[in-house]
Protein backbone atom coordinates (compact mmCIF):
# COMPACT_ATOMS: atom_id res chain seq x y z
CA UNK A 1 -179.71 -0.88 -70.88
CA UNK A 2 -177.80 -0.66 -73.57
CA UNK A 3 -173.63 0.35 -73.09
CA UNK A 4 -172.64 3.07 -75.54
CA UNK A 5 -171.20 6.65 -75.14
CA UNK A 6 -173.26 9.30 -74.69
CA UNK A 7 -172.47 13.29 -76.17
CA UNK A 8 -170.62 15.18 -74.45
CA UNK A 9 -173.91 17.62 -74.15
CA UNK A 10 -175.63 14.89 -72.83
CA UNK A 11 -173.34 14.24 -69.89
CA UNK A 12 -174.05 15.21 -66.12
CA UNK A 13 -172.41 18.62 -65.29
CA UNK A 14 -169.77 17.27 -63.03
CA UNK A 15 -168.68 14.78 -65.63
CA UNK A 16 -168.00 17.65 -67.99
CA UNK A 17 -165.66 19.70 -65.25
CA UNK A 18 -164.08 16.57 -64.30
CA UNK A 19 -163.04 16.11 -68.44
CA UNK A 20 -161.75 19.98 -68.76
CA UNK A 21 -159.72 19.24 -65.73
CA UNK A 22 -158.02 16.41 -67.16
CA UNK A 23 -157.71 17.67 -70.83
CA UNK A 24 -156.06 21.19 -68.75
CA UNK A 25 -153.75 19.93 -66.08
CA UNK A 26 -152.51 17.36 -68.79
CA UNK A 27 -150.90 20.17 -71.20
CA UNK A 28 -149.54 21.99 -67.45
CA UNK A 29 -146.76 19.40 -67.52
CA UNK A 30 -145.32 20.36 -71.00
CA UNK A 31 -145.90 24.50 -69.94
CA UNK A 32 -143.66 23.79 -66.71
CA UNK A 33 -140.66 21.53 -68.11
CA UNK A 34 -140.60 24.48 -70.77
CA UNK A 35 -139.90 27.18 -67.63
CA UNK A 36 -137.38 24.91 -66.25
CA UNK A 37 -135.39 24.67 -69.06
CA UNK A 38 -135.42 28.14 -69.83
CA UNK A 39 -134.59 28.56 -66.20
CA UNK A 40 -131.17 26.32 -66.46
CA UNK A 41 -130.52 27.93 -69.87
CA UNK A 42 -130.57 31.29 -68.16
CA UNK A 43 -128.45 29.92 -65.19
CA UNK A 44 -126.12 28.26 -67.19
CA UNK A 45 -125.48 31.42 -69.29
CA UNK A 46 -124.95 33.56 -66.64
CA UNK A 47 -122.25 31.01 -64.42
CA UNK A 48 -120.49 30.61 -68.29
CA UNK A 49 -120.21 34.46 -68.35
CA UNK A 50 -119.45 35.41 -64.97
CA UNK A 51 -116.83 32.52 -65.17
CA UNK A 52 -115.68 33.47 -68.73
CA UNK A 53 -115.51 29.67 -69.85
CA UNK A 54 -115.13 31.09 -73.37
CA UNK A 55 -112.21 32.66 -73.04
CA UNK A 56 -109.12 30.64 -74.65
CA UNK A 57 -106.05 29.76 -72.96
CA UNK A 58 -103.00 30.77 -74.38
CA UNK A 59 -99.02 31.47 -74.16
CA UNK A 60 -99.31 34.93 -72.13
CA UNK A 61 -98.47 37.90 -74.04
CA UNK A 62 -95.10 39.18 -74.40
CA UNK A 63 -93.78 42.79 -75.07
CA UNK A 64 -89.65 43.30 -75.24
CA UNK A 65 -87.05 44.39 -78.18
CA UNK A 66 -85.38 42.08 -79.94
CA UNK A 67 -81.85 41.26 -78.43
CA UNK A 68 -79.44 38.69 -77.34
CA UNK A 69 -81.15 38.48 -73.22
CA UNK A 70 -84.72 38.21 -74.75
CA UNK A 71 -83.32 35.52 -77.34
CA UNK A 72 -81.95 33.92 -74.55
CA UNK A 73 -85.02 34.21 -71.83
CA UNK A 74 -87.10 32.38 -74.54
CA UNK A 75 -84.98 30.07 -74.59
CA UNK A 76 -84.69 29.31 -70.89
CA UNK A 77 -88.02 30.11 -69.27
CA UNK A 78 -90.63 28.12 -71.17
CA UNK A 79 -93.38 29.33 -69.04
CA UNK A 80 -92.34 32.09 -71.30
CA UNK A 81 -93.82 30.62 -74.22
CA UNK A 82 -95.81 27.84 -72.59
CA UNK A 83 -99.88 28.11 -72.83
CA UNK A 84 -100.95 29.25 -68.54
CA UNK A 85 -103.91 26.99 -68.08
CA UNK A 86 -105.92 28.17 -65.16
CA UNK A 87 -108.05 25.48 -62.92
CA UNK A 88 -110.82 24.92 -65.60
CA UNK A 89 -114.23 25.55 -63.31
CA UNK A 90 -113.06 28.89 -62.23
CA UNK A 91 -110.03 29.81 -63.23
CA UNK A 92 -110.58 31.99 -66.01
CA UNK A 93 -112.77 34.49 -63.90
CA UNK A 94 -110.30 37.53 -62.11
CA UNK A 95 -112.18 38.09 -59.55
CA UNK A 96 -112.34 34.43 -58.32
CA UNK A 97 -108.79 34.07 -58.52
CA UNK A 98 -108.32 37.44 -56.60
CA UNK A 99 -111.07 36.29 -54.03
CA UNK A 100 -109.37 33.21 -53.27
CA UNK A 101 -105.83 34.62 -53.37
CA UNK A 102 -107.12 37.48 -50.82
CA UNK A 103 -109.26 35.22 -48.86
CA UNK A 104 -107.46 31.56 -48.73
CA UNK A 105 -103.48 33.20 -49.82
CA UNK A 106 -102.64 29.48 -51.48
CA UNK A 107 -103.49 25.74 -50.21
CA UNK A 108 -101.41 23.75 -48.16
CA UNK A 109 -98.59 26.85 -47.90
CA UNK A 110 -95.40 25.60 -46.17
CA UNK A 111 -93.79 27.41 -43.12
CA UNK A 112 -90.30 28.16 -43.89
CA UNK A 113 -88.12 28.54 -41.21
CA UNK A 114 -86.29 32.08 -41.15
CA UNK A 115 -84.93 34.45 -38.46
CA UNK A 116 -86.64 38.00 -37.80
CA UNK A 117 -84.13 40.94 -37.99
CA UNK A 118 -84.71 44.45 -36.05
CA UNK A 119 -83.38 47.80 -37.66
CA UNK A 120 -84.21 50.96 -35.87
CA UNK A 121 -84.26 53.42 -38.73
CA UNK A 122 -82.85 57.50 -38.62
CA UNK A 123 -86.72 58.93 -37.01
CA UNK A 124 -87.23 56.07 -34.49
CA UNK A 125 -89.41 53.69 -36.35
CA UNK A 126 -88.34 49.70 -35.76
CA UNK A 127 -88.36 47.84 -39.06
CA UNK A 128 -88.14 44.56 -39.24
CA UNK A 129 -87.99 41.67 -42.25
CA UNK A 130 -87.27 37.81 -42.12
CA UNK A 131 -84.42 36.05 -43.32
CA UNK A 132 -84.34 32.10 -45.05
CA UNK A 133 -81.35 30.22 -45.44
CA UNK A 134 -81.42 28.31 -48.99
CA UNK A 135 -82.50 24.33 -48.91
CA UNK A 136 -80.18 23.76 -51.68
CA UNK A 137 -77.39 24.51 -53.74
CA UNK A 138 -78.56 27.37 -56.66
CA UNK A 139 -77.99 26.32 -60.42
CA UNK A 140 -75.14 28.14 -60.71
CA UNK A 141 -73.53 27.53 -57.71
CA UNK A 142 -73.25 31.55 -56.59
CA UNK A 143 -74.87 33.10 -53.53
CA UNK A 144 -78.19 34.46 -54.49
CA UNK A 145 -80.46 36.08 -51.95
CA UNK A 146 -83.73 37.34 -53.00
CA UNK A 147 -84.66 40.80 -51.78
CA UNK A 148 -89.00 40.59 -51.37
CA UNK A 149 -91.11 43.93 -50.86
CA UNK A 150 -94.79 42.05 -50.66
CA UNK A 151 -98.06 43.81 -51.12
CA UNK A 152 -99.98 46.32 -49.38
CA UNK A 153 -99.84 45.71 -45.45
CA UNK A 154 -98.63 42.29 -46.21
CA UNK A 155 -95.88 40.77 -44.57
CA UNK A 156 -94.00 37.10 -44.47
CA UNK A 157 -96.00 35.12 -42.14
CA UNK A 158 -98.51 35.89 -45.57
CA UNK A 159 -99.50 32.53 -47.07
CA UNK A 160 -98.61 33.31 -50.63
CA UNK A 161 -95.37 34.96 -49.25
CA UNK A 162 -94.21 31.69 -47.21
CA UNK A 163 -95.11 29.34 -51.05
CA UNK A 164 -92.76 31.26 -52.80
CA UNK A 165 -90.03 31.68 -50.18
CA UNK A 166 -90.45 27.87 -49.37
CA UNK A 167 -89.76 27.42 -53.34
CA UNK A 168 -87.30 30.26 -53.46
CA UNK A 169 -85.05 28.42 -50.70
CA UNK A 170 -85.57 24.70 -52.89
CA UNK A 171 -84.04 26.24 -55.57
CA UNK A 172 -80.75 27.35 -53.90
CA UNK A 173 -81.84 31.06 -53.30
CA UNK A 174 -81.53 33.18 -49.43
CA UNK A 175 -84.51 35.28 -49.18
CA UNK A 176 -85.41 38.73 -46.98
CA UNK A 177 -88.32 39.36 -46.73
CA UNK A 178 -89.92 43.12 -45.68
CA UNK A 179 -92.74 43.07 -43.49
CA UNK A 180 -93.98 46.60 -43.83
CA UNK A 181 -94.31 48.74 -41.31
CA UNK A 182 -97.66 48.44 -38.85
CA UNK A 183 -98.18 45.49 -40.96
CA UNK A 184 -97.42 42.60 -38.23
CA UNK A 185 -99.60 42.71 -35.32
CA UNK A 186 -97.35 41.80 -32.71
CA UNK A 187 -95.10 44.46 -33.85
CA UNK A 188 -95.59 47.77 -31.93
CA UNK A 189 -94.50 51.30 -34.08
CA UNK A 190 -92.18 52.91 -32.72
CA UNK A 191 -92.76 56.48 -34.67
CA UNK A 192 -95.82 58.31 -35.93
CA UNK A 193 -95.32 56.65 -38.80
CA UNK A 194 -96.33 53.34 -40.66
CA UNK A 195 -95.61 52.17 -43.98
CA UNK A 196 -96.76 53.81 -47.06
CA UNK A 197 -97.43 53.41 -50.94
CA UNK A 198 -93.59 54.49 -52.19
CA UNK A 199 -91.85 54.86 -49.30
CA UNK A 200 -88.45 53.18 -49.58
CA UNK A 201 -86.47 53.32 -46.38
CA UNK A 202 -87.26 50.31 -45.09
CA UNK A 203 -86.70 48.33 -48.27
CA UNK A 204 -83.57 49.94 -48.38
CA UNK A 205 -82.44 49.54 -45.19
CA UNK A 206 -83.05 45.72 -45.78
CA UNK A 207 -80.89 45.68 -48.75
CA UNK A 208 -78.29 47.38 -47.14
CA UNK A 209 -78.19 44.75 -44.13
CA UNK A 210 -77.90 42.21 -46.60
CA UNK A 211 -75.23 43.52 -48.96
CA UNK A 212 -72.85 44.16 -45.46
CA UNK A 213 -73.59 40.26 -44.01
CA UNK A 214 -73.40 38.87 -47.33
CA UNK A 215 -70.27 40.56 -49.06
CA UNK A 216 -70.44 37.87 -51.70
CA UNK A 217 -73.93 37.83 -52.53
CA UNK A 218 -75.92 39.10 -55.25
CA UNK A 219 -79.32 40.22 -55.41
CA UNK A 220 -82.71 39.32 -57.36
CA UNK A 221 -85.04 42.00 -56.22
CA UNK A 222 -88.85 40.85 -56.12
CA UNK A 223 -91.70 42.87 -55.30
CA UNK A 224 -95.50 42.09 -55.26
CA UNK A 225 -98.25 44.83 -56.31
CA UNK A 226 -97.29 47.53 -53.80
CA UNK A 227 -94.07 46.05 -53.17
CA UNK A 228 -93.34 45.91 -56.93
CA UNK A 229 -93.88 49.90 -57.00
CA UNK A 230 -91.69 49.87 -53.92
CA UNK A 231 -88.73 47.97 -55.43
CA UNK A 232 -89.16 50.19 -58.81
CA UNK A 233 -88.61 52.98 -57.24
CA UNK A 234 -85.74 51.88 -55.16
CA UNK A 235 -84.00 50.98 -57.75
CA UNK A 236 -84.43 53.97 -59.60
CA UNK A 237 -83.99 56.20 -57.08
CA UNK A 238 -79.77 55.66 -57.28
CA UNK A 239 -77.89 54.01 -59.69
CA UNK A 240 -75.48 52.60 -56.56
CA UNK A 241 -79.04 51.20 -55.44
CA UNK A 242 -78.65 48.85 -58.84
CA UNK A 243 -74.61 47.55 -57.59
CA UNK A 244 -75.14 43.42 -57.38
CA UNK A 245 -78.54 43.39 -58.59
CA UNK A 246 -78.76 40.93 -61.20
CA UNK A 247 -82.50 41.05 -61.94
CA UNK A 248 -85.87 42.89 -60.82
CA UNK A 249 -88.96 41.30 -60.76
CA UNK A 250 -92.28 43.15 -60.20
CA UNK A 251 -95.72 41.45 -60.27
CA UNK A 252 -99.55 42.72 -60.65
CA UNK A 253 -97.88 46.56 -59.48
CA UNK A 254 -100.21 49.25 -61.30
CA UNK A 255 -97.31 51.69 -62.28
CA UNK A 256 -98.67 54.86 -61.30
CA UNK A 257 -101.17 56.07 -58.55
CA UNK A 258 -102.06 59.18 -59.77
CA UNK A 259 -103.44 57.71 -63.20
CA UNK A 260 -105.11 55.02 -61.16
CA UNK A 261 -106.99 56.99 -58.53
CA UNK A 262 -110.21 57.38 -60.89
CA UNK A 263 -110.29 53.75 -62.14
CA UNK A 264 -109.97 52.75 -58.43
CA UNK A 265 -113.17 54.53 -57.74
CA UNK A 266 -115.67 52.99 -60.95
CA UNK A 267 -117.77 50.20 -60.36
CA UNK A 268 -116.74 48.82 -63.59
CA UNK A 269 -114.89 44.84 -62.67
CA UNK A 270 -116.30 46.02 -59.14
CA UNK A 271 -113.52 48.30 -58.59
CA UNK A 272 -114.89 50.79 -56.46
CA UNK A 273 -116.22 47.56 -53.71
CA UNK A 274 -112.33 45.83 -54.31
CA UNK A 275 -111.16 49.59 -53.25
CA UNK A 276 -113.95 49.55 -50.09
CA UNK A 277 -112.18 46.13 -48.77
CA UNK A 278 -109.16 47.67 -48.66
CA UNK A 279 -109.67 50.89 -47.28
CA UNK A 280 -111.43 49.00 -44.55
CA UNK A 281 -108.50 46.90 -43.99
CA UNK A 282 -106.46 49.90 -43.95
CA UNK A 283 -108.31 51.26 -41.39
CA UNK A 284 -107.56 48.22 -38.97
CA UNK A 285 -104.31 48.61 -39.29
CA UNK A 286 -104.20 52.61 -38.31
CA UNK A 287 -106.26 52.35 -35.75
CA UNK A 288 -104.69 49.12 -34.09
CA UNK A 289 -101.55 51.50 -33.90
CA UNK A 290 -103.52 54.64 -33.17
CA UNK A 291 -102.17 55.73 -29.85
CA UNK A 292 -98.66 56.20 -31.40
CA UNK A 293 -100.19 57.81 -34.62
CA UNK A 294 -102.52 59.97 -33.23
CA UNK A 295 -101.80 59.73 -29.33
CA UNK A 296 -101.35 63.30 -27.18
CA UNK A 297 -98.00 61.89 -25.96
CA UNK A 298 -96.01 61.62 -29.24
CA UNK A 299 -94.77 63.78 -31.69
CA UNK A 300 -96.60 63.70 -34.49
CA UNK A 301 -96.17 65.12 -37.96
CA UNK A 302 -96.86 68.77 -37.84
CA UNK A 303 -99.61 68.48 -40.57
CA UNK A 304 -101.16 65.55 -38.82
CA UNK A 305 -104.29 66.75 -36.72
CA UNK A 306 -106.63 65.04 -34.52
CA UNK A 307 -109.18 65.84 -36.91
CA UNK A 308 -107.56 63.40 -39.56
CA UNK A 309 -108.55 60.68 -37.15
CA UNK A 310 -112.39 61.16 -37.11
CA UNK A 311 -111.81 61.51 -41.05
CA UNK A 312 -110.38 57.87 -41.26
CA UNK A 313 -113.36 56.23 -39.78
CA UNK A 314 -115.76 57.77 -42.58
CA UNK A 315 -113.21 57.28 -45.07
CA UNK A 316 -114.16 54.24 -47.68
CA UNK A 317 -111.23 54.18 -50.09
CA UNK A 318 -107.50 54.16 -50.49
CA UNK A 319 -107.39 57.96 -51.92
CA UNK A 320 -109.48 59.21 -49.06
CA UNK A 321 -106.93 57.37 -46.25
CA UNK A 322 -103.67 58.48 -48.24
CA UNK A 323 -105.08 62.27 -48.34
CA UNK A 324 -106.23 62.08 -45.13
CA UNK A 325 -103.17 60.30 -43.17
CA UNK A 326 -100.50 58.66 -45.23
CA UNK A 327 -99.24 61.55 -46.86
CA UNK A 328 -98.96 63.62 -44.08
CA UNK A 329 -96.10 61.64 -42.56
CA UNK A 330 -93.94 62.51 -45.40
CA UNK A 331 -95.19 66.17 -45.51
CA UNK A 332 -96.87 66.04 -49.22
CA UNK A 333 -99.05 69.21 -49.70
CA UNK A 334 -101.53 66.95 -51.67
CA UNK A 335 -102.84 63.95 -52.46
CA UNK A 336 -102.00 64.57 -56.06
CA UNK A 337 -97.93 65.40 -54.99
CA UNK A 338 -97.83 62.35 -52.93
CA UNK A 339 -98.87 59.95 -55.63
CA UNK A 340 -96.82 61.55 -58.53
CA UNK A 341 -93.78 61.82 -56.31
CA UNK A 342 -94.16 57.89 -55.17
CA UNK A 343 -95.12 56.45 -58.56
CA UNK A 344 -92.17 53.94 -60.08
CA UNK A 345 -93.45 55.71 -63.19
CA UNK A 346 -91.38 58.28 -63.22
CA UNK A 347 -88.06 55.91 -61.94
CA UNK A 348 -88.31 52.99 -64.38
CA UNK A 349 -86.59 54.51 -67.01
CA UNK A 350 -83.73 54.79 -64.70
CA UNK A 351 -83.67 50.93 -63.89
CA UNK A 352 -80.41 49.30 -65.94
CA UNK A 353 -80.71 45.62 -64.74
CA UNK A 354 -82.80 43.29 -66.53
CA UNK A 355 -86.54 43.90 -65.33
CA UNK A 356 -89.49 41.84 -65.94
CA UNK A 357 -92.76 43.25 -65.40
CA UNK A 358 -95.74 40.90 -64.73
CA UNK A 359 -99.68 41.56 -64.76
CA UNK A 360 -102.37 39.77 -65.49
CA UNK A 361 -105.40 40.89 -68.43
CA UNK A 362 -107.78 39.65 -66.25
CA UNK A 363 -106.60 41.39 -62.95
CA UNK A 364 -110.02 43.42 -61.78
CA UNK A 365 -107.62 46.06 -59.83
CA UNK A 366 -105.38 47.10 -62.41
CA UNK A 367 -107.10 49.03 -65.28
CA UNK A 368 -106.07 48.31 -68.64
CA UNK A 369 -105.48 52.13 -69.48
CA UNK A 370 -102.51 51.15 -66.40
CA UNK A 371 -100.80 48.22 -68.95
CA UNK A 372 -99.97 50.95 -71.47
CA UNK A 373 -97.12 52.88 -69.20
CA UNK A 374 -95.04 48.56 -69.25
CA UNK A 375 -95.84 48.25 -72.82
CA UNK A 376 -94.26 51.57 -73.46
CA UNK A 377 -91.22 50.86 -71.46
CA UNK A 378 -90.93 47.97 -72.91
CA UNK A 379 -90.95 48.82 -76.54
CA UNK A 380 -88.09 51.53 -75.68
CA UNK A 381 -85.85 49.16 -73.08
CA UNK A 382 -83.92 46.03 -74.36
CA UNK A 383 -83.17 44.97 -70.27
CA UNK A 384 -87.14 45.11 -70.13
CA UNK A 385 -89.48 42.46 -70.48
CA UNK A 386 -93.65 42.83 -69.74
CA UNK A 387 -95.59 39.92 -69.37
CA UNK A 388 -99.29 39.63 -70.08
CA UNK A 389 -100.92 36.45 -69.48
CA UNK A 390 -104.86 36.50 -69.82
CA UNK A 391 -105.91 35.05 -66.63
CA UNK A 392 -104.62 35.38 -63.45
CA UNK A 393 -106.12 37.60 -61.58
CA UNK A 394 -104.83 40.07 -58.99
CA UNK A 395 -101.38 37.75 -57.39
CA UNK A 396 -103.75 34.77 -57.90
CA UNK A 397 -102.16 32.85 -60.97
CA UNK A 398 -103.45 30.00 -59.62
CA UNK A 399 -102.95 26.31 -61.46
CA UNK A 400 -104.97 23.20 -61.72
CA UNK A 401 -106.73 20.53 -63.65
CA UNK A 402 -110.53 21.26 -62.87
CA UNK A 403 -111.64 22.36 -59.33
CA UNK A 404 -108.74 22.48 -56.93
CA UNK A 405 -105.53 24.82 -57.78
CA UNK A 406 -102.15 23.02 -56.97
CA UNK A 407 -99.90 24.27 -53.55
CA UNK A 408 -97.23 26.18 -56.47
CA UNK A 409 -98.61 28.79 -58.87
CA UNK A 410 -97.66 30.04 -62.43
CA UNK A 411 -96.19 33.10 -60.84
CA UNK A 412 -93.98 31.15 -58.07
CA UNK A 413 -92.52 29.41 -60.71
CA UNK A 414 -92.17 32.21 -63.54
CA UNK A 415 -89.97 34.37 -60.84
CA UNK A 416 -87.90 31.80 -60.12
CA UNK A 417 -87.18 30.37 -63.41
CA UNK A 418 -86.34 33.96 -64.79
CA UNK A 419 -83.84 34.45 -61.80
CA UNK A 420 -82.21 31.39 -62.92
CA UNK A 421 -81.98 32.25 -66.16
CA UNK A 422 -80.41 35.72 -65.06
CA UNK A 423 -77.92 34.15 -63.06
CA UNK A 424 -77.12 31.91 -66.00
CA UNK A 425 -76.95 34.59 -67.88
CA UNK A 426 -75.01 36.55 -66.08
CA UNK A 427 -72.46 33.50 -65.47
CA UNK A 428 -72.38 32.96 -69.53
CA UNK A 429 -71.04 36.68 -69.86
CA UNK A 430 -68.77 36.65 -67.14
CA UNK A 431 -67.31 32.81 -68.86
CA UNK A 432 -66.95 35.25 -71.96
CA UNK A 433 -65.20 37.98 -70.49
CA UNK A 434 -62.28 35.48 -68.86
CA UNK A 435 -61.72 33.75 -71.90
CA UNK A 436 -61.45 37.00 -73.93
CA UNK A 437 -59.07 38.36 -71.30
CA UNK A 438 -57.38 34.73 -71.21
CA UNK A 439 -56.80 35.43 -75.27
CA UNK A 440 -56.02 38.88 -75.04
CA UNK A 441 -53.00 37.81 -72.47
CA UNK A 442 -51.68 34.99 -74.52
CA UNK A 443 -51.59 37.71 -77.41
């Protein structure tokens, strides 16, 4: 029989189903590869957003008045003026480099070796900070110690804490360090009381240890988000507080409470969860020391009930813990007196030493309404100097090529650079002053 090809019509049923099949399944290939790359498009988009990759790096920005210690800071602290580049994978995203300064503090952090001082304060309570020799001579050649307040319920055995004191010491400066009160966990209170958002007495008392060991030293006064609020208000509190300060330095601090209370509760930059994670820490902390807060054998605060106790374990933010407990050891009336009475807002205009405020644009607990009170100060203030870099996060400022950030961090290094230049500053006026008098005598 002859061999030729017979219409499709003609052909046996199975031979037609068989031919669909094949002309079907052969356009399914094209169809899926089409998903998939819509798929990775989609995924791609959303790790370049949620990682802001866009996003430029630049010099950060900086806010002061024009006069002869700005001229000179630009001048001597080129991280100043320098572009921050960020890791470049993750970097740029604020909440990573919050998450991994919360979570993992800094990589491969040092452990500086420093003695742990006891001072039993006026109502009973044992505070205690850690003090570091300096590794080296300082630039100038003076004795410098560092005053630190770290942040909230943070303390020196804190990863991030022991980087910068490590670097602090390499550079030729003594360090104290507060660890707030409650905060250490094998450190038992000795009061009703533990450490709150403005509270300065143990700061204080720190300083004061210092200044009477050290007659000869002078001071460079450091404080990180809580702590920076702390150290404002310190130093505002008194003007004798401000005798041998040379410089304040306050980083990622939001300025005032009371103005920050509703931000802290929005879900916008995941606020209200960041605020959740804390009030939960919080929580751990009061209620590891609960039988001297709340116990039937001590005396309490008069204001502070048993009640307050069954109100901290539903609590879920900050506002509802400082309403609930923290204000009551100071006897506030309200939650909206205890925040306006223990802002630095209303002290930084009483600050006379050079002050350099740091936050980061990027920083997902610090609303940006919060920037406008350093940006203020700092258009009104010639000793004042805010700093705005766009990445960084909340105390992250981490560094890096690609993936992993280096042990030192833009913010180690800024602090301690604009110390030196302080002191140098402060060493250039005092050269001044004897060679005027030195003229003025040979007159």
């Amino acid at each position: 029989m002859p061999n030729f090809c017979l219409p499709f019509f003609h052909m046996p049923l199975l031979c037609r189903l068989k031919m669909n099949a094949m002309l079907e399944t052969s356009e399914l290939p094209a169809v899926f590869d089409g998903v998939k790359l819509a798929a990775v498009a989609a995924v791609l988009y959303v790790i370049v957003r949620c990682l802001n990759l866009k996003s430029p790096t630049a010099p950060p920005d900086l806010y002061f008045q024009d006069s002869g210690l700005s001229r000179f800071l630009l001048k001597s602290c080129p991280l100043l003026t320098k572009e921050y580049i960020p890791p470049l994978i993750w970097g740029k995203s604020g909440h990573i480099q919050t998450a991994l300064y919360g979570k993992m503090g800094r990589v491969r952090s040092p452990h500086p070796y420093g003695h742990r001082k006891f001072i039993t304060m006026s109502d009973g309570a044992t505070s205690t900070f850690d003090l570091f020799e300096p590794l080296a001579e300082h630039c100038i050649g003076d004795d410098v110690t560092m005053v630190i307040c770290p942040g909230i319920a943070n303390h020196s055995e804190k990863q991030y804490i022991r980087t910068f004191v490590d670097y602090a010491q390499k550079n030729g400066y003594r360090c104290a360090v507060l660890n707030h009160l409650g905060a250490l966990p094998n450190i038992e209170l000795t009061s009703p009381r533990m450490f709150t958002y403005g509270c300065t007495w143990e700061f204080g008392a720190m300083v004061s240890y210092i200044k009477k060991t050290y007659p000869q030293t002078q001071l460079v006064v450091v404080g990180f988000s809580l702590g920076g609020n702390i150290v404002c208000k310190y130093l505002g509190e008194t003007q004798a507080n401000q005798d041998r300060v040379l410089c304040c330095v306050s980083v990622c601090q939001g300025y005032s409470a009371l103005r920050a209370q509703e931000t802290f509760m929005q879900w916008d930059q995941c606020r209200r969860f960041y605020n959740f994670l804390m009030a939960d820490n919080m929580k751990k902390i009061i209620l590891s020391h609960r039988q001297v807060l709340f116990g039937n054998n001590v005396k309490k605060p008069q204001s502070l009930e048993d009640t307050d106790l069954s109100r901290l374990y539903t609590a879920t933010s900050l506002m509802q813990i400082d309403d609930n407990v923290m204000r009551k050891f100071h006897g506030y009336n309200s939650l909206k007196e205890y925040y306006e009475e223990e802002s630095c807002m209303r002290y930084l205009h009483r600050i006379y030493v050079p002050l350099m405020l740091v936050n980061a644009a990027d920083d997902p607990l610090v609303h940006d309404s919060l920037l406008s009170i350093p940006k203020a100060l700092s258009e009104k203030r010639e000793n004042v100097i805010f700093v705005l870099p766009l990445h960084g996060g909340h105390l992250g400022f981490f560094e890096g090529a690609v993936l992993f950030p280096e042990p030192l961090t833009w913010m180690d290094k800024l602090v301690v650079q604009y110390a030196n230049a302080i002191c140098q500053w402060e060493c250039n006026k005092s050269q001044c002053s004897d060679t005027e008098q030195m003229d003025a005598d040979l007159e």
